[in-house]
C-alpha atoms as a PDB file:
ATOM      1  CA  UNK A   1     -68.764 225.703 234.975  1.00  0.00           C
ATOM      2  CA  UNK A   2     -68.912 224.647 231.297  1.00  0.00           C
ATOM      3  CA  UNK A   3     -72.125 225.072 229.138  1.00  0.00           C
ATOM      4  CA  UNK A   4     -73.151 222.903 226.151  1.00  0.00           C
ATOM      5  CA  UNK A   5     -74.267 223.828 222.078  1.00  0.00           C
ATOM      6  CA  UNK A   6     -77.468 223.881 223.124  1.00  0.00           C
ATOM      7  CA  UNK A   7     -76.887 226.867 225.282  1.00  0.00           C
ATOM      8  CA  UNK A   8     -74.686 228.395 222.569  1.00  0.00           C
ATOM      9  CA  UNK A   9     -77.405 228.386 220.041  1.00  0.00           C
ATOM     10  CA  UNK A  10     -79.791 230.154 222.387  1.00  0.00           C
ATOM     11  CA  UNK A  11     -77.705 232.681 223.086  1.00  0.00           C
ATOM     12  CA  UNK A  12     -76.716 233.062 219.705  1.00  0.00           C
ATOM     13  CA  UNK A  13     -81.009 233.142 218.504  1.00  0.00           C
ATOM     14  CA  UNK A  14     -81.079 236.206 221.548  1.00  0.00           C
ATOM     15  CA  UNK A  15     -78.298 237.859 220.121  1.00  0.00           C
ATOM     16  CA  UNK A  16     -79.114 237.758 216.624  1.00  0.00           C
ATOM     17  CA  UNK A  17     -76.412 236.137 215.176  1.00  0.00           C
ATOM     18  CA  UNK A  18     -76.068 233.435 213.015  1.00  0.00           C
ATOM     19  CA  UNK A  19     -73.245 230.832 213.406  1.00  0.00           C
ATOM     20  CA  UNK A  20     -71.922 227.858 211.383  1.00  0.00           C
ATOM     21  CA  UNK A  21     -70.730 224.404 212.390  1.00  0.00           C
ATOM     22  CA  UNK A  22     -67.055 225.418 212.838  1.00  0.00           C
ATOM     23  CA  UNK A  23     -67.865 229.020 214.194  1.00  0.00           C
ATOM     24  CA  UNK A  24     -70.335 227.039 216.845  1.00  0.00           C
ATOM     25  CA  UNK A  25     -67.177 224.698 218.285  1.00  0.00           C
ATOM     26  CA  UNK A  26     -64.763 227.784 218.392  1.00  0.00           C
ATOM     27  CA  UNK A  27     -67.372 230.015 220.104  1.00  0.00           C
ATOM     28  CA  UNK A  28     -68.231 227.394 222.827  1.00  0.00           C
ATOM     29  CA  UNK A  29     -64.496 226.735 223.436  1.00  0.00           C
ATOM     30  CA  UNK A  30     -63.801 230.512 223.995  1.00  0.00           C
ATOM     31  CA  UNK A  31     -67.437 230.572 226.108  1.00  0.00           C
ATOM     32  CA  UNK A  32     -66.076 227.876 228.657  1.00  0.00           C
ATOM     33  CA  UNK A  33     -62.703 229.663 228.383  1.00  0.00           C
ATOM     34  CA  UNK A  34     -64.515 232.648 230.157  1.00  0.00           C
ATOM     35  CA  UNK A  35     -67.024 230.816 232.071  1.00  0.00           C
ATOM     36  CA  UNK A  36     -63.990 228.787 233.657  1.00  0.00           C
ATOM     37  CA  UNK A  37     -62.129 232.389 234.403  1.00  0.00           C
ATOM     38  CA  UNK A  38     -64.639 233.318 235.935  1.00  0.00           C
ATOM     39  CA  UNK A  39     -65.016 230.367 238.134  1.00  0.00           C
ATOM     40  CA  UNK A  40     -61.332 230.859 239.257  1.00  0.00           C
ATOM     41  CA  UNK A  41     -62.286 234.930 240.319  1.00  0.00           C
ATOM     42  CA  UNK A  42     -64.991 233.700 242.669  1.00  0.00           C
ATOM     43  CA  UNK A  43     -62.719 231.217 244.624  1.00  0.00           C
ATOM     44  CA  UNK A  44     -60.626 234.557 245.472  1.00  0.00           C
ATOM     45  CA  UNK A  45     -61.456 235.560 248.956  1.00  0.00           C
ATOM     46  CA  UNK A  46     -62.161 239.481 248.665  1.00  0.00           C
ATOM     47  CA  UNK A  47     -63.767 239.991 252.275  1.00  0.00           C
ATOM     48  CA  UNK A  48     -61.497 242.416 253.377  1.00  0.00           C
ATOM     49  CA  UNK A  49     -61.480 244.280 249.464  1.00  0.00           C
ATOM     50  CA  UNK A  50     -63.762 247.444 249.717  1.00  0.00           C
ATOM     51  CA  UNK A  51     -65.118 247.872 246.298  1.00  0.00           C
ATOM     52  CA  UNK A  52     -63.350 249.731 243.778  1.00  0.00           C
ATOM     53  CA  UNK A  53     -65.401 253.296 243.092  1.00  0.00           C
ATOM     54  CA  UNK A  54     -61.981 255.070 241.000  1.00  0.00           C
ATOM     55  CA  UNK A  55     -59.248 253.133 239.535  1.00  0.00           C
ATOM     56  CA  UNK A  56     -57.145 256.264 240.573  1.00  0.00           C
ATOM     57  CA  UNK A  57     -56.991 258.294 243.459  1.00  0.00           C
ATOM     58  CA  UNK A  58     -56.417 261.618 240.792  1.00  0.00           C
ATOM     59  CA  UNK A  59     -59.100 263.831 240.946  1.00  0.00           C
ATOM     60  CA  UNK A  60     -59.766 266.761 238.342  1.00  0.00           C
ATOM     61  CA  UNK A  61     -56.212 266.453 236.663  1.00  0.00           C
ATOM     62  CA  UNK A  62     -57.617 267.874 233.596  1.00  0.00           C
ATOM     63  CA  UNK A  63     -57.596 271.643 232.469  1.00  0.00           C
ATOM     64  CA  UNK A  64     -59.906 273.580 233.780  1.00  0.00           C
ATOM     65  CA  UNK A  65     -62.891 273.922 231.171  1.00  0.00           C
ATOM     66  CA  UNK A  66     -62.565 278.212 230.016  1.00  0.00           C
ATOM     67  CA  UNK A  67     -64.733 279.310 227.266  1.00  0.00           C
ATOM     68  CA  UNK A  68     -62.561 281.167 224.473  1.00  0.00           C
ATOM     69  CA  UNK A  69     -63.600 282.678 221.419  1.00  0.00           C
ATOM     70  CA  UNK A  70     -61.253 281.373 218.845  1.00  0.00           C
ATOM     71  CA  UNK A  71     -62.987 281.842 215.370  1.00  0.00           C
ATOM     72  CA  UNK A  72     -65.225 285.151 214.824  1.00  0.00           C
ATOM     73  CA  UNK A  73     -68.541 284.696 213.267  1.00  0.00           C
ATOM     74  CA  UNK A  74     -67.733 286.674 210.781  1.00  0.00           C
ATOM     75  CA  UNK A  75     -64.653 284.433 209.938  1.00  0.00           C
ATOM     76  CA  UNK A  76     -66.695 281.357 210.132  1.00  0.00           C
ATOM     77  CA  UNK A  77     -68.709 281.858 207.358  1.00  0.00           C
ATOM     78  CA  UNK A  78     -66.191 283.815 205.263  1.00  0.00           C
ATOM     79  CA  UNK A  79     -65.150 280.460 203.241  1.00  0.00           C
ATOM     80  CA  UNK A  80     -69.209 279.018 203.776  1.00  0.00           C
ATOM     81  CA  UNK A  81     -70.046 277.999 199.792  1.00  0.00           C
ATOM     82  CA  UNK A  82     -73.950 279.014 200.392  1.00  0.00           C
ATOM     83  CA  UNK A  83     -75.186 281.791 203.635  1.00  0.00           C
ATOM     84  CA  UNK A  84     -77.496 283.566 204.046  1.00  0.00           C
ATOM     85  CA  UNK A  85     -76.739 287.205 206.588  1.00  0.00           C
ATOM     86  CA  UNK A  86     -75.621 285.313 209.982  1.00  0.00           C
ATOM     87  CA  UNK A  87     -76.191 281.272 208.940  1.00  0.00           C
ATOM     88  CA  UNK A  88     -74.842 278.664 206.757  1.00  0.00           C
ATOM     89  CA  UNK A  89     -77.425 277.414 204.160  1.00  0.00           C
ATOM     90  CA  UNK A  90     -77.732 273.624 203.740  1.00  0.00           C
ATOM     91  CA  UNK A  91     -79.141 271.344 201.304  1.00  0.00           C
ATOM     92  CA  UNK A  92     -82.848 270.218 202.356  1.00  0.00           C
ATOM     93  CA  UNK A  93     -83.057 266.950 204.494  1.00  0.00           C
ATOM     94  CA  UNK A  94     -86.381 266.347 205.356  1.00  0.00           C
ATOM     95  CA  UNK A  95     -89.166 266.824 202.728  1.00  0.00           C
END
């Protein structure tokens, strides 16, 4: 499967991008590159494959997730330039 420059440019108008001459012949080169790949994966017979859910059979090999207190309010806004009692004080964003 191969696709032409008139192709190219409409997918180039949907994706909003703007391509030159010399960017338009190395785009469609690397476009039947991948079209052509992917020809070659669906001649692969996968009837007997079952579909892929993990790529690893590890489950949960992570840490487990335990809330810790490791900076005190108090010590939080000890080195705040502006607070005000409990919060920090930020410059205005939104008029």
């Amino acid at each position: 499967m191969s696709t032409d420059i008139a192709t190219l440019r409409q997918l180039a108008h949907l994706s909003r991008l703007e391509l030159d001459e010399s960017k338009e012949q190395q785009m469609l080169g690397e476009l039947n590159k991948i079209l052509d790949w992917v020809d070659q994966l669906r001649q692969l017979d996968t009837t007997d494959v079952e579909p892929l859910v993990h790529l690893s059979h590890e489950i949960n090999v992570l840490r487990s997730d335990e809330p810790q207190n490791t900076v005190s309010h108090q010590d939080g806004l000890r080195n705040a330039p502006r607070k005000d009692s409990d919060y920090f004080r930020v410059p205005k964003v939104l008029e």
